[in-house]
Protein backbone atom coordinates (compact mmCIF):
# COMPACT_ATOMS: atom_id res chain seq x y z
CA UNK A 1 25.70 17.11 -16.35
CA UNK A 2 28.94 15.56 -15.16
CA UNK A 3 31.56 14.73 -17.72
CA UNK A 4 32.31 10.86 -18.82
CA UNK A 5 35.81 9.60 -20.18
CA UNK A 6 35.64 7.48 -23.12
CA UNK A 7 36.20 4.29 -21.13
CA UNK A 8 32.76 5.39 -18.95
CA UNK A 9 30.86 6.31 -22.23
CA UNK A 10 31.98 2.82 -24.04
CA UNK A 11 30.30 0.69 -21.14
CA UNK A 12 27.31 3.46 -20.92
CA UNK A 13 26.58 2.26 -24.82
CA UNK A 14 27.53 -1.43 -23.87
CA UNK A 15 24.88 -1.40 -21.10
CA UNK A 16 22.05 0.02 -22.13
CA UNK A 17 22.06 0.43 -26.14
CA UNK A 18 22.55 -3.33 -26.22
CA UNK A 19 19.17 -3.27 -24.31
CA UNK A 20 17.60 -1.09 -26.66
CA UNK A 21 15.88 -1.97 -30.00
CA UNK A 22 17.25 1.20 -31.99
CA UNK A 23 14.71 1.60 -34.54
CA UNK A 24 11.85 1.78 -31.59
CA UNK A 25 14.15 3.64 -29.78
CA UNK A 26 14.51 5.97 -32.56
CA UNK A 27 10.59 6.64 -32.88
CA UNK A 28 10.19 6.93 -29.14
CA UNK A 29 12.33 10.01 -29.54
CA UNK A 30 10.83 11.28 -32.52
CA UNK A 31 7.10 11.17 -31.01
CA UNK A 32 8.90 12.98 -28.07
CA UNK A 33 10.68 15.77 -29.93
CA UNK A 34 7.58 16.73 -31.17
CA UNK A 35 6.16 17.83 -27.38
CA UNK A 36 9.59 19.20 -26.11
CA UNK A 37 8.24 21.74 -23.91
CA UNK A 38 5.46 20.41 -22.91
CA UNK A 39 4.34 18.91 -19.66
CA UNK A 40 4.19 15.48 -21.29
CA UNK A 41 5.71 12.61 -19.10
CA UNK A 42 7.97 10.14 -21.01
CA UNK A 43 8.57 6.71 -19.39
CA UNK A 44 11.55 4.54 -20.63
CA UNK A 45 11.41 0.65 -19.32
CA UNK A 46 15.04 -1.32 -19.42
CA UNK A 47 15.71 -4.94 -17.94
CA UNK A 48 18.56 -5.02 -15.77
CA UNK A 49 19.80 -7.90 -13.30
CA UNK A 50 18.12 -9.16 -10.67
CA UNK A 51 18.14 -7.66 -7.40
CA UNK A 52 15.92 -7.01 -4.12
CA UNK A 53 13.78 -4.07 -5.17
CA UNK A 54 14.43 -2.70 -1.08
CA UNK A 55 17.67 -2.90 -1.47
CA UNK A 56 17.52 -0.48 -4.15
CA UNK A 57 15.44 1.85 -2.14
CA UNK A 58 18.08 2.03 0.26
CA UNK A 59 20.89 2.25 -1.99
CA UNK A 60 19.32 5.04 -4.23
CA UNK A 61 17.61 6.74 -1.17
CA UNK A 62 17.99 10.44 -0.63
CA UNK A 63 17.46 11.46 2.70
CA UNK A 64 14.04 12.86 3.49
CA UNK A 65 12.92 12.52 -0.14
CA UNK A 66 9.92 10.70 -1.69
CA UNK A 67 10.08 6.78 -1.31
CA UNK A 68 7.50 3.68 -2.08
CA UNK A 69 7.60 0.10 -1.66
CA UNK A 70 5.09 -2.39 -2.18
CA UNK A 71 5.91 -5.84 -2.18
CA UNK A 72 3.85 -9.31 -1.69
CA UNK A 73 6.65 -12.36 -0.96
CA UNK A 74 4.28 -14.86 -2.00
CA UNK A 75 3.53 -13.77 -5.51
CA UNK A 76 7.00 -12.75 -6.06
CA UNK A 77 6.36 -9.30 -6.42
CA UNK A 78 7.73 -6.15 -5.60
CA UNK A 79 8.05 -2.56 -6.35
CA UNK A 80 10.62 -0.07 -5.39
CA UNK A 81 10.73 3.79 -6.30
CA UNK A 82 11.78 7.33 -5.51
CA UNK A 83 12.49 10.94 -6.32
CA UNK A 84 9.25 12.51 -6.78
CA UNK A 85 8.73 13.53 -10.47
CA UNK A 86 5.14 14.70 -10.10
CA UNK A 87 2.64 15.01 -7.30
CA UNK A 88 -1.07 14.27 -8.09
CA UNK A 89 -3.43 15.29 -5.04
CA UNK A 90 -7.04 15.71 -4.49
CA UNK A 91 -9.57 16.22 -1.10
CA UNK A 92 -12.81 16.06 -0.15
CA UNK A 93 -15.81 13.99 -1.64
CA UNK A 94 -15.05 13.69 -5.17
CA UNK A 95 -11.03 13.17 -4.32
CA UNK A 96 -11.11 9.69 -6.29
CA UNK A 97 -13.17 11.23 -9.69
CA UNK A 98 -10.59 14.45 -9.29
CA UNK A 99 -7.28 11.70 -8.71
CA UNK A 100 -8.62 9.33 -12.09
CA UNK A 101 -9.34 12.81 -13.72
CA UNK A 102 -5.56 13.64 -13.45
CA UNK A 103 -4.37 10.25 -14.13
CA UNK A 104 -5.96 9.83 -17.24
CA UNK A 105 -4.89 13.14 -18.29
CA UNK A 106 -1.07 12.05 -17.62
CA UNK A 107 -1.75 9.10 -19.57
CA UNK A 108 -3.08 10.85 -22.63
CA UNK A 109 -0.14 12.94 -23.21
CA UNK A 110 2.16 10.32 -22.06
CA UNK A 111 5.53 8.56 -24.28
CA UNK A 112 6.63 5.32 -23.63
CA UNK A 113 9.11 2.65 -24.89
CA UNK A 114 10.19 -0.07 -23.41
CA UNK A 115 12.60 -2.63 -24.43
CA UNK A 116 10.50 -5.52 -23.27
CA UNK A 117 6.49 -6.26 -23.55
CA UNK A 118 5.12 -6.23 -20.15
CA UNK A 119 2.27 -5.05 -18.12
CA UNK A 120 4.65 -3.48 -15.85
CA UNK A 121 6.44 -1.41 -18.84
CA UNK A 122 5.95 2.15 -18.42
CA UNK A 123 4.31 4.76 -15.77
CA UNK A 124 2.94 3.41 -12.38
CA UNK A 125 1.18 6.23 -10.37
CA UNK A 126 1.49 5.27 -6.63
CA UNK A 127 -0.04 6.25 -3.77
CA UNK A 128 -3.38 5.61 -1.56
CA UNK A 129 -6.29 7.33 0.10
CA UNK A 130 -7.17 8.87 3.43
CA UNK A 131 -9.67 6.69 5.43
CA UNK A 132 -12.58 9.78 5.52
CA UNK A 133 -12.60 12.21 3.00
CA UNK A 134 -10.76 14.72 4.21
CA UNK A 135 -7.79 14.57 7.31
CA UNK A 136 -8.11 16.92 9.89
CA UNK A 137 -4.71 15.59 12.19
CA UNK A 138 -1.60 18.03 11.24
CA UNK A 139 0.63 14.86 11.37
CA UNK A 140 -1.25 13.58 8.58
CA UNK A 141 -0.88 16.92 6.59
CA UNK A 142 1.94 15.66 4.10
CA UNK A 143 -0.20 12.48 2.73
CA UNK A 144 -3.53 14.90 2.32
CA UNK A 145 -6.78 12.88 1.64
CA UNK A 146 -5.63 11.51 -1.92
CA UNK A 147 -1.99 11.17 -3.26
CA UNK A 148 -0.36 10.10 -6.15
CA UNK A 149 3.27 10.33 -6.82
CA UNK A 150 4.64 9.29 -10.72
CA UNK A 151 8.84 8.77 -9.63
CA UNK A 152 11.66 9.51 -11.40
CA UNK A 153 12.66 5.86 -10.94
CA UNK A 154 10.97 2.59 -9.76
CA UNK A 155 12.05 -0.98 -10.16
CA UNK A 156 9.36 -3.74 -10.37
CA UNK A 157 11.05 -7.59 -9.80
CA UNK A 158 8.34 -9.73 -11.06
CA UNK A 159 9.01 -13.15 -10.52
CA UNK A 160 12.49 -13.86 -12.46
CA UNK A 161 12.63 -10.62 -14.63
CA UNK A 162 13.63 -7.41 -12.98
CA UNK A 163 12.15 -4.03 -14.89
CA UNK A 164 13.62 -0.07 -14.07
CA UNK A 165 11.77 2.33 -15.76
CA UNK A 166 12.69 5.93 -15.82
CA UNK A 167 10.49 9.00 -15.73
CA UNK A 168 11.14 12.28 -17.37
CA UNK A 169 8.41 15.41 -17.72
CA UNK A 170 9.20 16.94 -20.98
CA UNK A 171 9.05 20.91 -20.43
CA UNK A 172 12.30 20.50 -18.54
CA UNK A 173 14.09 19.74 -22.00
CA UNK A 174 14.95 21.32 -25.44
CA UNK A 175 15.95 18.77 -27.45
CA UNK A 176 15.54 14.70 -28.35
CA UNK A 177 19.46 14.50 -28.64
CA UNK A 178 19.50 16.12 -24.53
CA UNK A 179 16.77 13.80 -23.39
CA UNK A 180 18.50 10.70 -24.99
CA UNK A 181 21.87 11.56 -23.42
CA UNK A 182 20.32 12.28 -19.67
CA UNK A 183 17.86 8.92 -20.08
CA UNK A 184 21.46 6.76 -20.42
CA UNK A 185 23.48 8.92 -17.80
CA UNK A 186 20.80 8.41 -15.26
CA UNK A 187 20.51 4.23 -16.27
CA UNK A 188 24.15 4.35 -16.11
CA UNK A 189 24.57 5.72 -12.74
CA UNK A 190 21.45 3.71 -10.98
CA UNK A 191 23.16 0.51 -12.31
CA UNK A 192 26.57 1.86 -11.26
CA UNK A 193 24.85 2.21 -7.62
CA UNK A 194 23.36 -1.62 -7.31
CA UNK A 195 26.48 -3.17 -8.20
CA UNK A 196 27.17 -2.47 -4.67
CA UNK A 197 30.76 -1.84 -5.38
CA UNK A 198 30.55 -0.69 -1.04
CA UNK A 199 29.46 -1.68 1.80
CA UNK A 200 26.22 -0.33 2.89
CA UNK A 201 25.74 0.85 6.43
CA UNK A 202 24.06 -1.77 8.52
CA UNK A 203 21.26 -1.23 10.99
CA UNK A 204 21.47 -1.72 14.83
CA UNK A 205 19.58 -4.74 16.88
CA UNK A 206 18.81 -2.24 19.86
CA UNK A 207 15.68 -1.87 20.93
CA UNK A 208 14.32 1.02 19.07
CA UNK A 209 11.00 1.75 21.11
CA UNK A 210 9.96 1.54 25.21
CA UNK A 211 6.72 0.35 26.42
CA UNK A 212 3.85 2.56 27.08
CA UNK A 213 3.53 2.97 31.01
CA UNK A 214 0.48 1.02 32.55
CA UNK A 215 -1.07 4.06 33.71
CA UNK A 216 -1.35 4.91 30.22
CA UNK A 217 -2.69 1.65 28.90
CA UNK A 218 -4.81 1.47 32.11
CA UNK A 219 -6.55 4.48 30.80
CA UNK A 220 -6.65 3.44 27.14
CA UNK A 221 -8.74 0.17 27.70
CA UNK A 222 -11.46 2.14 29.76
CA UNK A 223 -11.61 4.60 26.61
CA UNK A 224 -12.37 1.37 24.79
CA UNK A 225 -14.28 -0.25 26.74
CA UNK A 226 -16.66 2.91 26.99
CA UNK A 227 -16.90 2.87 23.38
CA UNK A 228 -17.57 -0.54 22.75
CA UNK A 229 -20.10 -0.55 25.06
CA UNK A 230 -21.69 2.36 23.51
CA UNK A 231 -21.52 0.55 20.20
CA UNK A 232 -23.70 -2.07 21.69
CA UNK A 233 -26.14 0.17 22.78
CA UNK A 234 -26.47 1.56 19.84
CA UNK A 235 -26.59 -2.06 17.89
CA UNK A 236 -29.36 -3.15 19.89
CA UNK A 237 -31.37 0.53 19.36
CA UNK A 238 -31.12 -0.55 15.55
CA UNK A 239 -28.96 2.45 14.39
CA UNK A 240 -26.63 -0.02 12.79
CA UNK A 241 -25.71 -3.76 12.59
CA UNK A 242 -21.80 -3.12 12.61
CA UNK A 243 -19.11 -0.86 13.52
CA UNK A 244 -15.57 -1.20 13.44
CA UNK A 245 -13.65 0.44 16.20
CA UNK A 246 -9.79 1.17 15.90
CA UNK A 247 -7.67 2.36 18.72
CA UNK A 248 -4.23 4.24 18.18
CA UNK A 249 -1.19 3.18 20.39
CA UNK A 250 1.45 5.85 20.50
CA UNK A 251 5.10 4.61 21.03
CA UNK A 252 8.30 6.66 22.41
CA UNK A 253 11.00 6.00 20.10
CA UNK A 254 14.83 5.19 22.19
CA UNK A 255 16.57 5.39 18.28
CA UNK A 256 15.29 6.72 15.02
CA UNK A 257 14.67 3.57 12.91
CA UNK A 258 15.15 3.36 9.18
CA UNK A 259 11.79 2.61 7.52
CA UNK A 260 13.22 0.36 5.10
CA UNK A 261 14.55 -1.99 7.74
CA UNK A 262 11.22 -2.08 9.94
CA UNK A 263 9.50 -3.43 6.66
CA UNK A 264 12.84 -5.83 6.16
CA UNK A 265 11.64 -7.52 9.55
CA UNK A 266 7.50 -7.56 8.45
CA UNK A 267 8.41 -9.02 4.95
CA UNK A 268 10.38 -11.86 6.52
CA UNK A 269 8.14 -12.34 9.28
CA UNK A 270 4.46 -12.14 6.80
CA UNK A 271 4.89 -13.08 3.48
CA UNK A 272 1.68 -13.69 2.90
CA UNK A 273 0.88 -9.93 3.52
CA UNK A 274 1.34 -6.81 1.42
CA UNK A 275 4.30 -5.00 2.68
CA UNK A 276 3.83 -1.18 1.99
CA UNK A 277 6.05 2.08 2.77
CA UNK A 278 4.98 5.58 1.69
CA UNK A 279 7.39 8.69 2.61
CA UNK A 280 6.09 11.86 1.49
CA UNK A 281 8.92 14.71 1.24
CA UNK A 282 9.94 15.08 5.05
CA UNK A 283 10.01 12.67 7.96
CA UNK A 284 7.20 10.78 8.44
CA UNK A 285 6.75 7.41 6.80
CA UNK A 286 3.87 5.43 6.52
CA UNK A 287 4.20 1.78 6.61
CA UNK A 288 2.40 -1.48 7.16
CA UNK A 289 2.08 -5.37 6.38
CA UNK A 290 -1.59 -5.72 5.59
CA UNK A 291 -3.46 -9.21 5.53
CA UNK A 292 -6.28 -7.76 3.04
CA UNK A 293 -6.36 -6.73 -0.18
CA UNK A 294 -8.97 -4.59 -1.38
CA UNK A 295 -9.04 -4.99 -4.79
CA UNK A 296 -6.73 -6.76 -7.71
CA UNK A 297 -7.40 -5.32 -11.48
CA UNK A 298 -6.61 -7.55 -14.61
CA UNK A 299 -7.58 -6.47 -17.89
CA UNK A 300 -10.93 -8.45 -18.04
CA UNK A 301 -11.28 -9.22 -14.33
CA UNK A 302 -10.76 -8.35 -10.15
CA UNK A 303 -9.81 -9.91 -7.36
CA UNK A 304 -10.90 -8.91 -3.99
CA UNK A 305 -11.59 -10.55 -1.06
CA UNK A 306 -13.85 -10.91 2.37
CA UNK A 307 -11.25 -10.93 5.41
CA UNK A 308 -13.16 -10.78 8.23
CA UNK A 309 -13.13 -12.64 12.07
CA UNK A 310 -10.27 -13.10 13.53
CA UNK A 311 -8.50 -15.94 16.52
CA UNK A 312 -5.05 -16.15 18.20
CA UNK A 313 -2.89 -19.00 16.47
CA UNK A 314 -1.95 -22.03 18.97
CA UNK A 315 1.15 -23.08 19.98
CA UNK A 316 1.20 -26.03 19.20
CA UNK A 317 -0.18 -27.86 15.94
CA UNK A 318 -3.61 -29.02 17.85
CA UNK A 319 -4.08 -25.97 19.57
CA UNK A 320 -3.64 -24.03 16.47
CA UNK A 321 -6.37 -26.84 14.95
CA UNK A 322 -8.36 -25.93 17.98
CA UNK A 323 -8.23 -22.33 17.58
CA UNK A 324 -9.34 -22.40 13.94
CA UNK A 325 -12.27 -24.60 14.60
CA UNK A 326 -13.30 -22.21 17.11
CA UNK A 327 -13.06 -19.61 14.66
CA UNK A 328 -15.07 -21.88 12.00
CA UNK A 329 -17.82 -22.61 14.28
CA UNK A 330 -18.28 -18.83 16.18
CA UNK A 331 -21.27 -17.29 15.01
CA UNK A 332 -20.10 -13.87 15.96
CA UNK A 333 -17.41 -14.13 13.69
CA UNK A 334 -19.42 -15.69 11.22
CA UNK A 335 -21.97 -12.84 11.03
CA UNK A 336 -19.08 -10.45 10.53
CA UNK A 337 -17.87 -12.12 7.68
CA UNK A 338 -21.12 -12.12 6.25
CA UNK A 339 -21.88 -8.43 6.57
CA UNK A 340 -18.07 -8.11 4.43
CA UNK A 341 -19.45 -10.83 1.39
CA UNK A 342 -22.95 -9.16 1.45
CA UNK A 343 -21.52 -5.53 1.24
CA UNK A 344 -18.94 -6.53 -1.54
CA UNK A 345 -21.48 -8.02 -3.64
CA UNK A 346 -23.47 -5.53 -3.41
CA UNK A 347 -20.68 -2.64 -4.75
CA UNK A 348 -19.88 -4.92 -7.32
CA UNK A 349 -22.70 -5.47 -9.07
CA UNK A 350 -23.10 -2.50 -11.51
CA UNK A 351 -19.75 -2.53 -12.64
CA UNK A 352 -19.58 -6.94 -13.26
CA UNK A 353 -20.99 -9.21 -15.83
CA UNK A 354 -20.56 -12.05 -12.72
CA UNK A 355 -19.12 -12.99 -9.17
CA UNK A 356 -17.93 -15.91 -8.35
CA UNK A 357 -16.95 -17.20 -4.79
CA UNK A 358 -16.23 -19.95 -2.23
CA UNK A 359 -19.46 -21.52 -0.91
CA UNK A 360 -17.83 -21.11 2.97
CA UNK A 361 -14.80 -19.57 4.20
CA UNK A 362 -11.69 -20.82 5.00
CA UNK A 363 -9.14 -20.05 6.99
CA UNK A 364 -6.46 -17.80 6.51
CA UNK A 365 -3.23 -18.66 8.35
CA UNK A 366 -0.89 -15.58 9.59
CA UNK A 367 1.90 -15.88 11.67
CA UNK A 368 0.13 -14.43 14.78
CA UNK A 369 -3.27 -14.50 14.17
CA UNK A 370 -6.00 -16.37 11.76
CA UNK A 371 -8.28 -15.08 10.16
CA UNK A 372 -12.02 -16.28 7.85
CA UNK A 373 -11.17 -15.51 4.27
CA UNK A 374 -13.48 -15.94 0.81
CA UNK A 375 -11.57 -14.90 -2.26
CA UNK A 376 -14.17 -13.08 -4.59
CA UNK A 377 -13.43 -12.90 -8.91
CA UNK A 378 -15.69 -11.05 -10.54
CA UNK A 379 -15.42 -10.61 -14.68
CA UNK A 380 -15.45 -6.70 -15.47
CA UNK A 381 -18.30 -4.73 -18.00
CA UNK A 382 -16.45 -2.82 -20.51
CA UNK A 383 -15.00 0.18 -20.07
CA UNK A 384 -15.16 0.29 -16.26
CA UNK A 385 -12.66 2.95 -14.12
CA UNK A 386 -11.05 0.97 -11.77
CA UNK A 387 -10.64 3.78 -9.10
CA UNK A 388 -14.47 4.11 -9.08
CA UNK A 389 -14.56 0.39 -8.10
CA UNK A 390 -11.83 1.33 -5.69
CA UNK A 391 -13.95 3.99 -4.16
CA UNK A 392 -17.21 1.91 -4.10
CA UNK A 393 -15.60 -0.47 -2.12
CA UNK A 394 -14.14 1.48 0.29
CA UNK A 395 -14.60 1.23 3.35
CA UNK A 396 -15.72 -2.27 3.63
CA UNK A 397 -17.61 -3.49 6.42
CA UNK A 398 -14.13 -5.19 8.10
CA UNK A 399 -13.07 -1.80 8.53
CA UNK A 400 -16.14 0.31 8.21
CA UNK A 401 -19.22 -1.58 9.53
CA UNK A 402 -22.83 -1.99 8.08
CA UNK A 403 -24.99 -0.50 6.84
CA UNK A 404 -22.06 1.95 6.29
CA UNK A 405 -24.20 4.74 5.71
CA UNK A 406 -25.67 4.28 9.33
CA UNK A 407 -22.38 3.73 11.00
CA UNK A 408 -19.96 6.08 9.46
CA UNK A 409 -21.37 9.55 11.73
CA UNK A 410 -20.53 7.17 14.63
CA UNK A 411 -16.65 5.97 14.15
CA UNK A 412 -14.71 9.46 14.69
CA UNK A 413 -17.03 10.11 17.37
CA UNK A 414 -16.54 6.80 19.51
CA UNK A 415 -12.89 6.71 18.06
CA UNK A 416 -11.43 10.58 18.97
CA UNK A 417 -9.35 10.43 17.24
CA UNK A 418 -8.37 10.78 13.27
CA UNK A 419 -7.72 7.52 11.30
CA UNK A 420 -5.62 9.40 8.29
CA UNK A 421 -4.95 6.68 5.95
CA UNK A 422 -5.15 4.24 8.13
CA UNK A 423 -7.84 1.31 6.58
CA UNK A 424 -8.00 3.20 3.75
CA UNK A 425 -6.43 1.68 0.29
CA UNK A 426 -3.03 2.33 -0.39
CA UNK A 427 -1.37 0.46 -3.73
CA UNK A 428 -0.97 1.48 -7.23
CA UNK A 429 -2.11 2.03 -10.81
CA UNK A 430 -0.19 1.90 -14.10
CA UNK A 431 -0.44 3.70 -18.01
CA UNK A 432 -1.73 -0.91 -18.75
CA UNK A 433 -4.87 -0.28 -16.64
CA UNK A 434 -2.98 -2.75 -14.30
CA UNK A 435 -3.38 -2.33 -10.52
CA UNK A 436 -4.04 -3.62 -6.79
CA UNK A 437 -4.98 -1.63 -3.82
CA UNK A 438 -5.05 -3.11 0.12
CA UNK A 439 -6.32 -1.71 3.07
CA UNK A 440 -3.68 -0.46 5.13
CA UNK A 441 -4.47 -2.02 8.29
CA UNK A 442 -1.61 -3.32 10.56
CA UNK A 443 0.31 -0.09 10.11
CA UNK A 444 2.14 2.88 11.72
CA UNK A 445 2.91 6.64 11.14
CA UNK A 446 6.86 6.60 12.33
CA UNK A 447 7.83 10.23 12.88
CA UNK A 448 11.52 10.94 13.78
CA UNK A 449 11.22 10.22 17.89
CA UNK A 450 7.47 8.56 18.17
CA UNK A 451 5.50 6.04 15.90
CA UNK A 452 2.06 5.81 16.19
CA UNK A 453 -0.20 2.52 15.53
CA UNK A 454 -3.02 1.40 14.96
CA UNK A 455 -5.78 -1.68 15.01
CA UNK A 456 -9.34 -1.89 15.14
CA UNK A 457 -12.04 -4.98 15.50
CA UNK A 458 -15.69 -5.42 14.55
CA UNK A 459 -18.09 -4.67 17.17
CA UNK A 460 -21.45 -6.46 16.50
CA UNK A 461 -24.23 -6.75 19.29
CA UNK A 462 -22.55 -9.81 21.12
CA UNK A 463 -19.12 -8.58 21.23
CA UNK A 464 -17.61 -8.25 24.51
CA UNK A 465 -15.07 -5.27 25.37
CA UNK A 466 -12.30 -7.04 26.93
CA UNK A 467 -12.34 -10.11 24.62
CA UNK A 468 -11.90 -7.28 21.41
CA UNK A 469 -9.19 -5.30 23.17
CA UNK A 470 -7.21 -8.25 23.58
CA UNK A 471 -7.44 -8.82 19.47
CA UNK A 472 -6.61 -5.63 19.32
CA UNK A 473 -3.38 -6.37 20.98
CA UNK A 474 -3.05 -9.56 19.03
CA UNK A 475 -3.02 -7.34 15.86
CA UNK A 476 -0.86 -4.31 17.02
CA UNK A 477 2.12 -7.53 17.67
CA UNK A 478 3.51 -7.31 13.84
CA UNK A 479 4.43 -3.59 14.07
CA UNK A 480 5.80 -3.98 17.49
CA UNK A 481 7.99 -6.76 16.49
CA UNK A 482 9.26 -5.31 14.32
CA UNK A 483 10.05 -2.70 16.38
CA UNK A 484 12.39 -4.78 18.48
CA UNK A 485 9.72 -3.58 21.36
CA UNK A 486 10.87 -3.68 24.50
């Protein structure tokens, strides 16, 4: 550990013992002297001054290390966090018993003191889920089919009050006096870095990617078309009442972009989305500004939603009027919408007391596109795991279809190609039984030279081919944006 002078060390104590309440301070290290050794995770939550939880990311940001962001504009939150301090990982069918298996035995062992009472205080696990079970593409290999990272760091900016809480696993120290000197070094020099004593580097406004060639996208649609058509067939044979059909759009990169910068641009451009970033160890990053959220956990109820149907905005105020009405009164859109309510209901209902919901939709506004929206509450039975609820309602049937038993042998075989985690939930849990997933649709993998997107519509027996490609275009607009596509 580096040496401090006595000018360095006064400030250290300034800064962060005036933030501490010594006497809990002083049990918190008892209670962790006692499992010195051990693999027992230790959290310690501080307050510090307000400031952009992305900018963090990219001031802390080690290159081609472990980085999350999560962040909703609109509910003034957002999360930041990085360095990997454990990995928590899990395939195949049971991946979501095996990843709450794990979690709960990190929180069992787990310290924590925080200077403040908050829901936030304390560990967040972070991560997401493949869309199948398992991933078969080798460009997915890094994010596996479950994946959970606990940081060494994350900030959480909640409204007014910014929170950074660090993480610490126990068997790499000896002694309460070594932990409490490393725990204020490392608050020291993360608060030394956001005073932003430099200049950071600043991003170009080139165009960072080149369109696809027409022959290419010439030979894309008649994919789709082919397999929207076959959908139908299969519709009206009865094998299924809905399938949702994604396409992937592969784009040559003319400049390696900075992740953090792409999801400056989406932020801005959709607050009323979640903004996401995962970067496993290495070089690919995924990343997205998703419209839906899957599912909201509070300590005696959720939040979810039915996000389903979908129409261009206008461009002008009564052709955006227009275009919603439309929307309102299509009966295509409205039995899509309805498969999504019935299906959620149905998921819920072992683990709620009751559900309550709008009597109609309404329509949700996005900067591009509109979509039909029903919030859903339900209050929660005791005792209930919330990544079971998680895993009962994924897929849903705006990203699945319905029945989803019926119509899941049929999407990687119409699709060819492997989802990975796209439209699967991506979000977070913490040690407060606090947590929100979304479905990471309107997202990318961005590799170092190539980023690869992806968007998908519902296919019900009256859908036409051409008339869902364009929506898929509609929806693949955000990423390209942001992009600067050319």
């Amino acid at each position: 550990m580096p040496e401090k002078s006595t000018e360095q060390s006064n400030i250290l104590d300034h800064r962060v013992l005036s933030r501490l309440d010594k006497k809990g301070y002083s049990l918190f290290l008892d209670k962790a002297s006692k499992a010195m050794g051990t693999a027992c995770i230790v959290s310690v939550t501080l307050p510090i001054e307000k400031i952009d939880p992305l900018a963090c990311l990219e001031l802390l940001d080690k290159d081609e290390g472990y980085q999350y962001f999560w962040e909703k504009p609109v509910d003034e939150f957002a999360m930041a966090a990085g360095e990997a301090l454990k990995t928590l990982a899990a395939s195949g069918k049971n991946r979501f018993a095996q990843i709450d298996k794990q979690i709960t035995s990190v929180k069992e062992c787990s310290i924590a003191y925080s200077a403040v009472e908050h829901s936030h205080a304390g560990i967040h696990f972070l991560g997401g889920f493949s869309f199948f079970d398992e991933s078969t593409d080798p460009k997915w290999h890094s994010f596996g089919s479950a994946s959970f990272i606990i940081p060494e760091w994350h900030i959480i900016r909640d409204g007014q009050l910014t929170l950074l809480s660090l993480n610490f696993d126990l068997s790499d120290y000896h002694s309460a006096s070594e932990l409490d000197e490393v725990i204020k070094e490392k608050f020291y020099n993360i608060c030394d870095i956001l005073k932003l004593n430099e200049v950071p580097e600043f991003s170009s406004a080139d165009t960072l990617c080149q369109a696809p060639h027409t022959a290419a996208t010439a030979q894309a649609f008649n994919k789709w078309k082919t397999s929207v058509n076959r959908a139908r067939k299969l519709i009206a044979e009865d094998k299924f009442d809905k399938i949702v059909l994604a396409r992937e759009a592969g784009i040559r990169l003319k400049n390696v972009p900075e992740p953090t910068h792409i999801i400056n641009i989406l932020r801005e451009q959709y607050p009323n989305c979640y903004s996401f970033l995962i970067r496993n160890k290495g070089s690919k990053t995924f990343l997205g500004c998703t419209p839906e959220r899957l599912i909201s956990f509070k300590k005696k109820y959720l939040l979810t939603e039915a996000l389903a149907g979908s129409i261009q905005r206008g461009t002008t105020a009564s052709e955006d009027a227009f275009m919603a009405k439309e929307l309102m009164q299509s009966s295509k859109n409205a039995h899509e919408h309805n498969y999504v309510i019935r299906a959620i209901e149905q998921k819920l209902t072992p683990f709620v007391k009751k559900i309550e919901k709008g009597s109609k939709p309404v329509i949700k506004k996005l900067t591009n596109v509109q979509h039909l929206f029903t919030p859903i509450t339900a209050w929660l039975k005791e005792e209930v795991n919330p990544l079971t609820i998680v895993e009962k309602l994924h897929p849903t049937p705006a990203v699945g279809g319905y029945p989803w038993d019926k119509a899941k042998p049929y999407i990687r075989e119409l699709e060819e190609f492997d989802r990975g985690w796209y439209a699967g939930p991506v979000g977070w849990l913490n040690s407060q039984n606090s947590g929100e997933f979304a479905v990471a649709i309107r997202s990318g993998l961005i590799e170092e030279d190539s980023a690869t997107f992806y968007a998908g519509c519902g296919i019900v027996a009256d859908s036409d081919a051409e008339t869902e490609w364009e929506e898929t275009i509609l929806k693949l607009r955000p990423m390209l944006s942001a992009l600067q596509y050319d």
